[in-house]
N, C-alpha and C. Protein backbone atom coordinates (compact mmCIF):
# COMPACT_ATOMS: atom_id res chain seq x y z
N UNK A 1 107.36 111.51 97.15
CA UNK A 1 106.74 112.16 96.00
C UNK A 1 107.75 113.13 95.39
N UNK A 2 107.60 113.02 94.19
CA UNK A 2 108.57 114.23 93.42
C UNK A 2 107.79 115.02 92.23
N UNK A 3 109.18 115.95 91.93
CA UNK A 3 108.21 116.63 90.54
C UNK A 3 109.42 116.14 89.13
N UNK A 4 109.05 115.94 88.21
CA UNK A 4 109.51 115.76 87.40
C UNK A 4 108.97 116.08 86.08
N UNK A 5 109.90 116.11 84.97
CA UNK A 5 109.30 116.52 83.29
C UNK A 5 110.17 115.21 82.66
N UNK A 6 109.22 115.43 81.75
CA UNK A 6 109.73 113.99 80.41
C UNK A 6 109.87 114.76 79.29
N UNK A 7 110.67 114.69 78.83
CA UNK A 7 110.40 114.92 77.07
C UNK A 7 110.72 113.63 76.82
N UNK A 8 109.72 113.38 75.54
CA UNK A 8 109.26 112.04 74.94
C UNK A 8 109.29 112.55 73.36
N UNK A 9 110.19 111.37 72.67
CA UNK A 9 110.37 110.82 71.28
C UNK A 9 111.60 110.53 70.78
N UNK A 10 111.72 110.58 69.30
CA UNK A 10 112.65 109.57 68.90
C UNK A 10 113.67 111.12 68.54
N UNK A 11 115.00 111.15 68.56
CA UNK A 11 115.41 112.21 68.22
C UNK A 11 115.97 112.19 66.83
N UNK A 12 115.81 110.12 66.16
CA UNK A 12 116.27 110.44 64.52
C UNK A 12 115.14 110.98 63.55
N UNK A 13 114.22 111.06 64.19
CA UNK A 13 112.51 111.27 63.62
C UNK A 13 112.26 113.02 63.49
N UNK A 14 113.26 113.61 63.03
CA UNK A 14 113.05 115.22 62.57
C UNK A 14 112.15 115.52 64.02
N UNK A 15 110.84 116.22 64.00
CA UNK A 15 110.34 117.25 64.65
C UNK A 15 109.67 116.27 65.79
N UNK A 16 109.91 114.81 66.10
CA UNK A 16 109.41 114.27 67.19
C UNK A 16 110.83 114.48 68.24
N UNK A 17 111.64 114.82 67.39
CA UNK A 17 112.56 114.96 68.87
C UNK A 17 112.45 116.12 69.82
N UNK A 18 111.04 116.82 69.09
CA UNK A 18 110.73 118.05 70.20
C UNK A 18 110.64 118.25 71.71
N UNK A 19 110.03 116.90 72.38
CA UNK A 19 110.29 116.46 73.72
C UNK A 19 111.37 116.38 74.34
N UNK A 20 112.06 115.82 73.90
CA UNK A 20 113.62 115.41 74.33
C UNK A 20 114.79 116.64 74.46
N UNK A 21 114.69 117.56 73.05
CA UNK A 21 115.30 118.72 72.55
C UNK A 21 114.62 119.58 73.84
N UNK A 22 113.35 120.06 74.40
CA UNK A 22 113.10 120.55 75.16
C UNK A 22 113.77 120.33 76.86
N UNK A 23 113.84 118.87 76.95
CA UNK A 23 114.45 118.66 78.28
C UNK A 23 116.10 118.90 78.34
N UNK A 24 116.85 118.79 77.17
CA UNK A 24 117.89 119.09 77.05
C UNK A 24 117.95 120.58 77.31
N UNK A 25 117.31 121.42 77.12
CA UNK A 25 117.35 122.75 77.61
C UNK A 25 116.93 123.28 78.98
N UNK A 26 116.15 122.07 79.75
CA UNK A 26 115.80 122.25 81.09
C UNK A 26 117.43 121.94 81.85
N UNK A 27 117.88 121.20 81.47
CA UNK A 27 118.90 120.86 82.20
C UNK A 27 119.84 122.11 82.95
N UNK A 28 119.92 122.21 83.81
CA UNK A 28 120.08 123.36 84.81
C UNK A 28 119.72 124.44 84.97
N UNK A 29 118.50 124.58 84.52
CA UNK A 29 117.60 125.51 84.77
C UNK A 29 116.24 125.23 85.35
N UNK A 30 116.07 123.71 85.71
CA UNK A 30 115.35 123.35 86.91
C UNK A 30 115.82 123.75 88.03
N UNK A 31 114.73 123.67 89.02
CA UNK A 31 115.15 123.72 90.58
C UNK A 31 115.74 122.28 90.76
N UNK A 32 116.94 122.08 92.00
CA UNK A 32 117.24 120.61 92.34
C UNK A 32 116.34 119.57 92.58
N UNK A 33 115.40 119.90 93.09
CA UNK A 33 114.16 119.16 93.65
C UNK A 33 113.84 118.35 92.05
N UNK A 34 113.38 119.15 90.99
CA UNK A 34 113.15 118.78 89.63
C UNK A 34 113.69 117.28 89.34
N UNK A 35 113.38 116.46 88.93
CA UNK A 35 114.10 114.90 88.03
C UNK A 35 113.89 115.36 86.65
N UNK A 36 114.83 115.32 85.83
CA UNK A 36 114.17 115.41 83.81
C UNK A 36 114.64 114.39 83.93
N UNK A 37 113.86 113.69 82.32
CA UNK A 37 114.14 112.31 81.87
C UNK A 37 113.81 112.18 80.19
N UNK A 38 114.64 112.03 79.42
CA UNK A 38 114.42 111.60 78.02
C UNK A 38 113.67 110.60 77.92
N UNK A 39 112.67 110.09 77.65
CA UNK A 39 112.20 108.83 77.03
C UNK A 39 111.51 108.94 75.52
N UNK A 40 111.22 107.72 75.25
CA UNK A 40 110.91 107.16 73.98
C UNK A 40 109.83 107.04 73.85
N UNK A 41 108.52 107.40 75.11
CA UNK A 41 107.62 107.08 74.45
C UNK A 41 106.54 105.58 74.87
N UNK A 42 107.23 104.80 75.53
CA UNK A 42 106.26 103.22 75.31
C UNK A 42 105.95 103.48 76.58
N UNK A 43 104.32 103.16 76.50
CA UNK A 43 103.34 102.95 77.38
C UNK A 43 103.86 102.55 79.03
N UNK A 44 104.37 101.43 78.97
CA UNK A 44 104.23 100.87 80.48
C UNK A 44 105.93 101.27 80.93
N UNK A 45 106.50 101.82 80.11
CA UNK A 45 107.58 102.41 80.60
C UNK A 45 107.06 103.91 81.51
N UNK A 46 106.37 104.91 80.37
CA UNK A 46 106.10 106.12 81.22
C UNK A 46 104.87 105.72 82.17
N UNK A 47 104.33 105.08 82.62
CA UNK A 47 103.61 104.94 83.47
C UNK A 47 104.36 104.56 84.58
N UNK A 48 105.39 103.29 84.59
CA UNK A 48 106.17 103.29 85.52
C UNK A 48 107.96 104.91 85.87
N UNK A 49 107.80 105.56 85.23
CA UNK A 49 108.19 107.12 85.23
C UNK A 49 107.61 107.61 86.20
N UNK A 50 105.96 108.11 86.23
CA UNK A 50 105.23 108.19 87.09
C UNK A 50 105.08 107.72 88.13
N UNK A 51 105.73 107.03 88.29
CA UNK A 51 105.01 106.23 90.01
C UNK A 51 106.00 107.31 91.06
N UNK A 52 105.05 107.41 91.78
CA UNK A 52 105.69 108.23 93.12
C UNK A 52 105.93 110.07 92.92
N UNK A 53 105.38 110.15 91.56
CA UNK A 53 105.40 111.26 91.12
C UNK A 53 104.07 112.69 91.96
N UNK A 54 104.27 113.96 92.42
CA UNK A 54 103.44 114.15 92.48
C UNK A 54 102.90 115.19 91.18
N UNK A 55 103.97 115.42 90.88
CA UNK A 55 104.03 116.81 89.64
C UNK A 55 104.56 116.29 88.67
N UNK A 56 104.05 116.28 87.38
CA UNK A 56 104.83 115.39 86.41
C UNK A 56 104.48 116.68 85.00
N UNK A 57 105.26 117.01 84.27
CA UNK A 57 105.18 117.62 82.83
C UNK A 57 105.61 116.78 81.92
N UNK A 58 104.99 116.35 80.61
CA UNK A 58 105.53 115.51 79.59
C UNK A 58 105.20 116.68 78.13
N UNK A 59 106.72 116.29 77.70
CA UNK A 59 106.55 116.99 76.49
C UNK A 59 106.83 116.39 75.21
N UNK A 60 105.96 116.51 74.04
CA UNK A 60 106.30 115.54 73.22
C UNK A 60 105.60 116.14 72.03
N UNK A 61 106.11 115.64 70.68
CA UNK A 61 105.61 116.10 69.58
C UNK A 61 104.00 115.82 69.27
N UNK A 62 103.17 116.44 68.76
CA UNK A 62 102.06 115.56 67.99
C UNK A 62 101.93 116.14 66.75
N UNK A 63 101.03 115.77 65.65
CA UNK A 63 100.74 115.60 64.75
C UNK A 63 98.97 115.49 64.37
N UNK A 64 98.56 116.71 64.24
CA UNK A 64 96.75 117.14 64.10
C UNK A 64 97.15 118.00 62.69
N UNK A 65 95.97 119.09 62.69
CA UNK A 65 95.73 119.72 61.22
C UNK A 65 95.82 121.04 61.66
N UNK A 66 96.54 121.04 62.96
CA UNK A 66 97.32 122.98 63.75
C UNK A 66 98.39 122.85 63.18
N UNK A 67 98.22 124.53 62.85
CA UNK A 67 100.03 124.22 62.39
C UNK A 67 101.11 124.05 63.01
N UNK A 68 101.97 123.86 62.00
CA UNK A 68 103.58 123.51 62.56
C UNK A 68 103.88 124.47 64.01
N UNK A 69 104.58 123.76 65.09
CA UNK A 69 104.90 124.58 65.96
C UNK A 69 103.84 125.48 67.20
N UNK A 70 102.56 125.10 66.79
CA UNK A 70 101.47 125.26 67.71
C UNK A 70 101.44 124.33 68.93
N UNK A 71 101.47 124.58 69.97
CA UNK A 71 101.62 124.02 71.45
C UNK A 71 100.24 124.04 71.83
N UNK A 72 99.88 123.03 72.23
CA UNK A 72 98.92 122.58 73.08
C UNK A 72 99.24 122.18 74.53
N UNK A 73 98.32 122.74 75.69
CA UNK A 73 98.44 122.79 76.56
C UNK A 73 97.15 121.63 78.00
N UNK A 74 97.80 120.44 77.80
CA UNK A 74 96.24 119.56 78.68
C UNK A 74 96.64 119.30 80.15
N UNK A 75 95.74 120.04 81.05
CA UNK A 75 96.03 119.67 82.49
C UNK A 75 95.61 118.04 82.83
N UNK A 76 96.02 117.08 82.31
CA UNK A 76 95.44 115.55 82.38
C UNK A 76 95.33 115.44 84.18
N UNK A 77 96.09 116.05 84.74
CA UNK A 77 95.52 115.42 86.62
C UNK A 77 94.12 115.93 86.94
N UNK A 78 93.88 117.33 86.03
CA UNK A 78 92.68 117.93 86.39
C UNK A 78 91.31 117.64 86.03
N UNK A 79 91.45 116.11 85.03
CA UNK A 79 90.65 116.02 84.24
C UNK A 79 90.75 116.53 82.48
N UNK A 80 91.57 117.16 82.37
CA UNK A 80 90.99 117.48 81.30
C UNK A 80 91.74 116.82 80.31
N UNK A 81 91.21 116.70 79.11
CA UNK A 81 92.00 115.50 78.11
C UNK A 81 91.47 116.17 76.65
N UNK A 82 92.44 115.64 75.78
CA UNK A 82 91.99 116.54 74.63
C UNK A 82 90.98 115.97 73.77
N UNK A 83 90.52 116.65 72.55
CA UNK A 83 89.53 116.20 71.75
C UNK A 83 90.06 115.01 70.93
N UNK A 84 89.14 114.30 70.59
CA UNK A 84 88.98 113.18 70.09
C UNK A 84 89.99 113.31 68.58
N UNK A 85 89.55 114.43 68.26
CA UNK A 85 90.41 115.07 66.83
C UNK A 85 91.80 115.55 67.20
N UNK A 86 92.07 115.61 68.24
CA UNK A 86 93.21 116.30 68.52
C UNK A 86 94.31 115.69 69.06
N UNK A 87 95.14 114.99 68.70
CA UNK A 87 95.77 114.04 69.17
C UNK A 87 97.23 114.46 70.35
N UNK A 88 97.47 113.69 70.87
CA UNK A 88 98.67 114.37 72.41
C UNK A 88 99.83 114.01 71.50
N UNK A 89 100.03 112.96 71.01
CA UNK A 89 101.68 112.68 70.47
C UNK A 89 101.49 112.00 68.96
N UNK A 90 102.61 112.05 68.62
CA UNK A 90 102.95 111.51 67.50
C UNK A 90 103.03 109.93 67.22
N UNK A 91 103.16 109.52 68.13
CA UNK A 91 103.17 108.15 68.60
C UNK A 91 101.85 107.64 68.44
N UNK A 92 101.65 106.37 67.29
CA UNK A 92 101.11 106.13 67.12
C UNK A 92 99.82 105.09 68.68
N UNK A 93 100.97 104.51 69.69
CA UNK A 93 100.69 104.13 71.00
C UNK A 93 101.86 104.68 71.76
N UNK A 94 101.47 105.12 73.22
CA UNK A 94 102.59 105.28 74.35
C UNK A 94 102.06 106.58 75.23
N UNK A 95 101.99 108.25 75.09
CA UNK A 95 101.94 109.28 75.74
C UNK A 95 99.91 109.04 76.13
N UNK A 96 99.06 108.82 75.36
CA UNK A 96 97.80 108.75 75.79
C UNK A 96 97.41 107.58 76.77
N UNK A 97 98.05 107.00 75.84
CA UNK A 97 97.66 105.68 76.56
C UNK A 97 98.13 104.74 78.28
N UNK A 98 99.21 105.77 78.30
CA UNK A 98 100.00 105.50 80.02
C UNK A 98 98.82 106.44 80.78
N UNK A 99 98.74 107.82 80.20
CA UNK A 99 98.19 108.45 80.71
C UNK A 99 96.37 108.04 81.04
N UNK A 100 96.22 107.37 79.95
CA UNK A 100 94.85 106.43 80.53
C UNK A 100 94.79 105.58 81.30
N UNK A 101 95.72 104.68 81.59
CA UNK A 101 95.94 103.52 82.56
C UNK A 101 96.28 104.15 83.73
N UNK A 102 97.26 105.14 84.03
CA UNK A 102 97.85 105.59 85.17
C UNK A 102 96.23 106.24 85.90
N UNK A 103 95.30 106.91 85.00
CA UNK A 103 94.00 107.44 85.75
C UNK A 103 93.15 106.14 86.30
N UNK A 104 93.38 104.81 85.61
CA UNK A 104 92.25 104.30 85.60
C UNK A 104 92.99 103.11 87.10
N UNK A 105 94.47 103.03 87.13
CA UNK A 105 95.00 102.41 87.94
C UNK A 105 95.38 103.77 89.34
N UNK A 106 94.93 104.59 89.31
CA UNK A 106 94.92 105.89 90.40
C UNK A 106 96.25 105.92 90.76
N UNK A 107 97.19 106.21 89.36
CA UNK A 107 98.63 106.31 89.51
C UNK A 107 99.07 107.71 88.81
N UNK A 108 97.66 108.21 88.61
CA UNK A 108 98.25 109.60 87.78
C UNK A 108 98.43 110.80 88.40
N UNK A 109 99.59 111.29 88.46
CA UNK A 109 99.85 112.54 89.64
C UNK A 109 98.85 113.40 89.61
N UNK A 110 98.93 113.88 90.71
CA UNK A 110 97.66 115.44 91.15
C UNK A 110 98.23 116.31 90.20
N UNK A 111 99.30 116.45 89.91
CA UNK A 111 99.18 117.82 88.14
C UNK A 111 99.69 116.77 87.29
N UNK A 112 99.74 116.87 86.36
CA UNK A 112 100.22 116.25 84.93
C UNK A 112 99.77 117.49 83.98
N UNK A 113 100.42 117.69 83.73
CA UNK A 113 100.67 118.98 82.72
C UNK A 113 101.33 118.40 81.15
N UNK A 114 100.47 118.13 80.24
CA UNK A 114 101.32 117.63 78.90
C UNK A 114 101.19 118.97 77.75
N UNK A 115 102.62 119.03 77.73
CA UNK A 115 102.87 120.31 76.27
C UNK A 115 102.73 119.43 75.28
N UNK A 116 102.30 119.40 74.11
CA UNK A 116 102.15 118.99 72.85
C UNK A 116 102.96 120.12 71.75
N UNK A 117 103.39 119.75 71.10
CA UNK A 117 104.15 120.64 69.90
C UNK A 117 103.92 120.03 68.62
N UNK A 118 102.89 120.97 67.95
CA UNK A 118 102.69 120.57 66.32
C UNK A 118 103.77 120.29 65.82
N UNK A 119 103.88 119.06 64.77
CA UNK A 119 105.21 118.76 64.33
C UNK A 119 104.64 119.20 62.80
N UNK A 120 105.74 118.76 61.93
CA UNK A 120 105.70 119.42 60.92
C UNK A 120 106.19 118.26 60.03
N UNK A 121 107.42 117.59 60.25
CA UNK A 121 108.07 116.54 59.33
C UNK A 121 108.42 115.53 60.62
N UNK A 122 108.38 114.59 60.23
CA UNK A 122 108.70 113.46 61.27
C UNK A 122 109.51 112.48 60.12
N UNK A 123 110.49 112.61 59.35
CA UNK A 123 111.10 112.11 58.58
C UNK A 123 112.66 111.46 59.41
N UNK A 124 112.74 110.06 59.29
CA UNK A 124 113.89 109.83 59.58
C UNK A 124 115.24 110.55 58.96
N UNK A 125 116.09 110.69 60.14
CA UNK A 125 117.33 111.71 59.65
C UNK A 125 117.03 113.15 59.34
N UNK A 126 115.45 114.01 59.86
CA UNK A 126 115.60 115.29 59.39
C UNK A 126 115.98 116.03 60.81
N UNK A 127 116.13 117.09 60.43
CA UNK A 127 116.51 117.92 61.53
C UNK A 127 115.11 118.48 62.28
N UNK A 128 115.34 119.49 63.33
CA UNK A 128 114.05 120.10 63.53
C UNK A 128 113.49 120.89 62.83
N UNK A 129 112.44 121.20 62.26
CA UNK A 129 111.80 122.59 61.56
C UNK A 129 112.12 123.88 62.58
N UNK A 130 112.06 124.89 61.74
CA UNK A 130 112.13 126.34 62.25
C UNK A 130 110.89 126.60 63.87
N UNK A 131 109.65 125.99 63.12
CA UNK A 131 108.66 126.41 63.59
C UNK A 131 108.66 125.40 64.95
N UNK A 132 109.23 124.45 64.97
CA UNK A 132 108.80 123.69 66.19
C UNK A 132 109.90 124.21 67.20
N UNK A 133 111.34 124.36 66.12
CA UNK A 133 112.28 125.00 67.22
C UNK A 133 111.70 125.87 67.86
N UNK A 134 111.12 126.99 67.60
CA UNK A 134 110.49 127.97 68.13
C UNK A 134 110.20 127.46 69.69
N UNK A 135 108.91 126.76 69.03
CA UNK A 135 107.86 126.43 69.61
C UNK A 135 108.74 125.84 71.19
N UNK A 136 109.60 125.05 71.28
CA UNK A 136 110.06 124.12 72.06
C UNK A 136 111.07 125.41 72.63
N UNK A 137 111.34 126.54 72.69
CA UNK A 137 112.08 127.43 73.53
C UNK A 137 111.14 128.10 74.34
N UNK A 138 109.43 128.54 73.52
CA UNK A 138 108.55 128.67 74.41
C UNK A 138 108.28 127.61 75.56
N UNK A 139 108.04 126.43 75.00
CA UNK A 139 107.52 125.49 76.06
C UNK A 139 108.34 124.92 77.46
N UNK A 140 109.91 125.76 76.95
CA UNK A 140 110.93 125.65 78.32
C UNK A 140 110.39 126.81 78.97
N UNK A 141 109.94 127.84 78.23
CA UNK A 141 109.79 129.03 79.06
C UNK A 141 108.81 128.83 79.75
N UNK A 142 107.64 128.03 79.89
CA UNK A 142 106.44 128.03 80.13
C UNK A 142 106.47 127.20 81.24
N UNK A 143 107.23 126.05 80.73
CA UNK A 143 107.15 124.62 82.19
C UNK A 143 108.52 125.25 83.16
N UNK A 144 109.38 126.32 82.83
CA UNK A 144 110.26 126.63 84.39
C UNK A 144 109.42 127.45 84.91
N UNK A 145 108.57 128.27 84.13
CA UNK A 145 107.44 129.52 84.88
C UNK A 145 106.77 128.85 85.84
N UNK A 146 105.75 127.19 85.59
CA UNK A 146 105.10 126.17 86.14
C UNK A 146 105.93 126.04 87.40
N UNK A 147 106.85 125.61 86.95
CA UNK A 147 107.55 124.85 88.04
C UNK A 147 108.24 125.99 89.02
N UNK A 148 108.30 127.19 88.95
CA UNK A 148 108.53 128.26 90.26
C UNK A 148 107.39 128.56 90.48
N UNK A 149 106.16 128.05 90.42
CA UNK A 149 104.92 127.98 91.08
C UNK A 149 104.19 127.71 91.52
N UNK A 150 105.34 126.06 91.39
CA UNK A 150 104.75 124.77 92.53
C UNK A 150 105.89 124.71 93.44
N UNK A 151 105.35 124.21 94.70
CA UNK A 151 106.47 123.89 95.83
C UNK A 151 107.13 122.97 95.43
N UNK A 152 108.33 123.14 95.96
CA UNK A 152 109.77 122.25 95.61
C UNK A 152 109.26 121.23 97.00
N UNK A 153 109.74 119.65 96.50
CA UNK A 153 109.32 118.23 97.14
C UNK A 153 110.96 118.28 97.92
N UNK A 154 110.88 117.70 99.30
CA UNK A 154 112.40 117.96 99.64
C UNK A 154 112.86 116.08 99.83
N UNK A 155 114.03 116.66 99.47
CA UNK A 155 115.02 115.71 99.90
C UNK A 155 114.96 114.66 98.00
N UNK A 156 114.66 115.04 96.87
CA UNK A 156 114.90 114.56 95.77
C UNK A 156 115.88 115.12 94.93
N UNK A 157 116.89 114.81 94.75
CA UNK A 157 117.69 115.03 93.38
C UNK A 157 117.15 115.27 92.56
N UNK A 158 117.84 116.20 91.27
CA UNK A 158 117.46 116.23 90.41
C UNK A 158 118.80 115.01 89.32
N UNK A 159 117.93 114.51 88.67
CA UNK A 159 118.41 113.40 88.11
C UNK A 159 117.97 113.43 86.02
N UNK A 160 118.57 112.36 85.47
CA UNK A 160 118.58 112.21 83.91
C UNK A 160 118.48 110.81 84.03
N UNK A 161 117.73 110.09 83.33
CA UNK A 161 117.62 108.77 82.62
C UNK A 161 116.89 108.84 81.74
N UNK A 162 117.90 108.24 80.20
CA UNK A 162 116.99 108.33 79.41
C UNK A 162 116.66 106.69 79.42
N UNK A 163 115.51 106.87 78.27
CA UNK A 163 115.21 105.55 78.38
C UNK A 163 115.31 105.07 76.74
């Protein structure tokens, strides 16, 4: 079993590269035990991410009617899942939907912790907005706070694959 974080999206897609941009800042400022991993996003890829996982954080842009740069916070191992109106990613399929199969196939770690970050422009070739940058220096601050408050898994590397 390990612990690991994802940031998830496309990084030519302006403010969906909020996931990814976030794990790039974890990078040595995890504990060793920690795995980060860039991905893209598709369903039966992050589900197979998950396997063997016991602690998993995924971070990724979404797109609701909160504003730009507002973080949402869903404990998905604990049960809890967001409103129907409130969507986890930007992705039209991939971050909800692993996360539904992985519960319903009893592959979803005992924490799963997903940050969400209001996006703002998801325009091919834009950069990040002000407001999500923000947002995505909090949400490093928040998931290393997490993660010195769960026990470190022994004998795992900390590792990068993107996907």
């Amino acid at each position: 079993m390990r612990r690991l974080v994802i940031g998830i999206g496309n990084a030519a897609r302006g403010d969906d590269a909020a996931g990814r941009s976030a794990v790039r800042l974890l990078h040595g400022k995890v504990p060793e035990d920690v795995a980060v991993e860039e991905h893209d996003g598709e369903a039966t890829a992050l589900l197979a991410a998950l396997a063997d996982t016991s602690i998993a954080f995924l971070i990724d842009a979404c797109a609701s009617e909160a504003p730009a740069g507002s973080i949402h916070r869903f404990d998905v191992g604990a049960g809890e899942t967001p409103r129907a109106d409130s969507p986890v990613s930007s992705h039209g399929l991939g971050l909800a939907e692993a996360l539904s199969l992985a519960r319903a196939l009893g592959q979803l770690p005992a924490r799963c912790i997903v940050y969400a970050i209001e996006g703002q422009s998801f325009e091919t070739g834009a950069g990040l907005s002000p407001s999500v940058t923000k947002a995505i220096g909090e949400v490093v601050r928040r998931v290393l706070i997490e993660l010195a408050a769960t026990p470190a898994v022994e004998g795992m590397a900390q590792c990068t694959k993107p996907r």
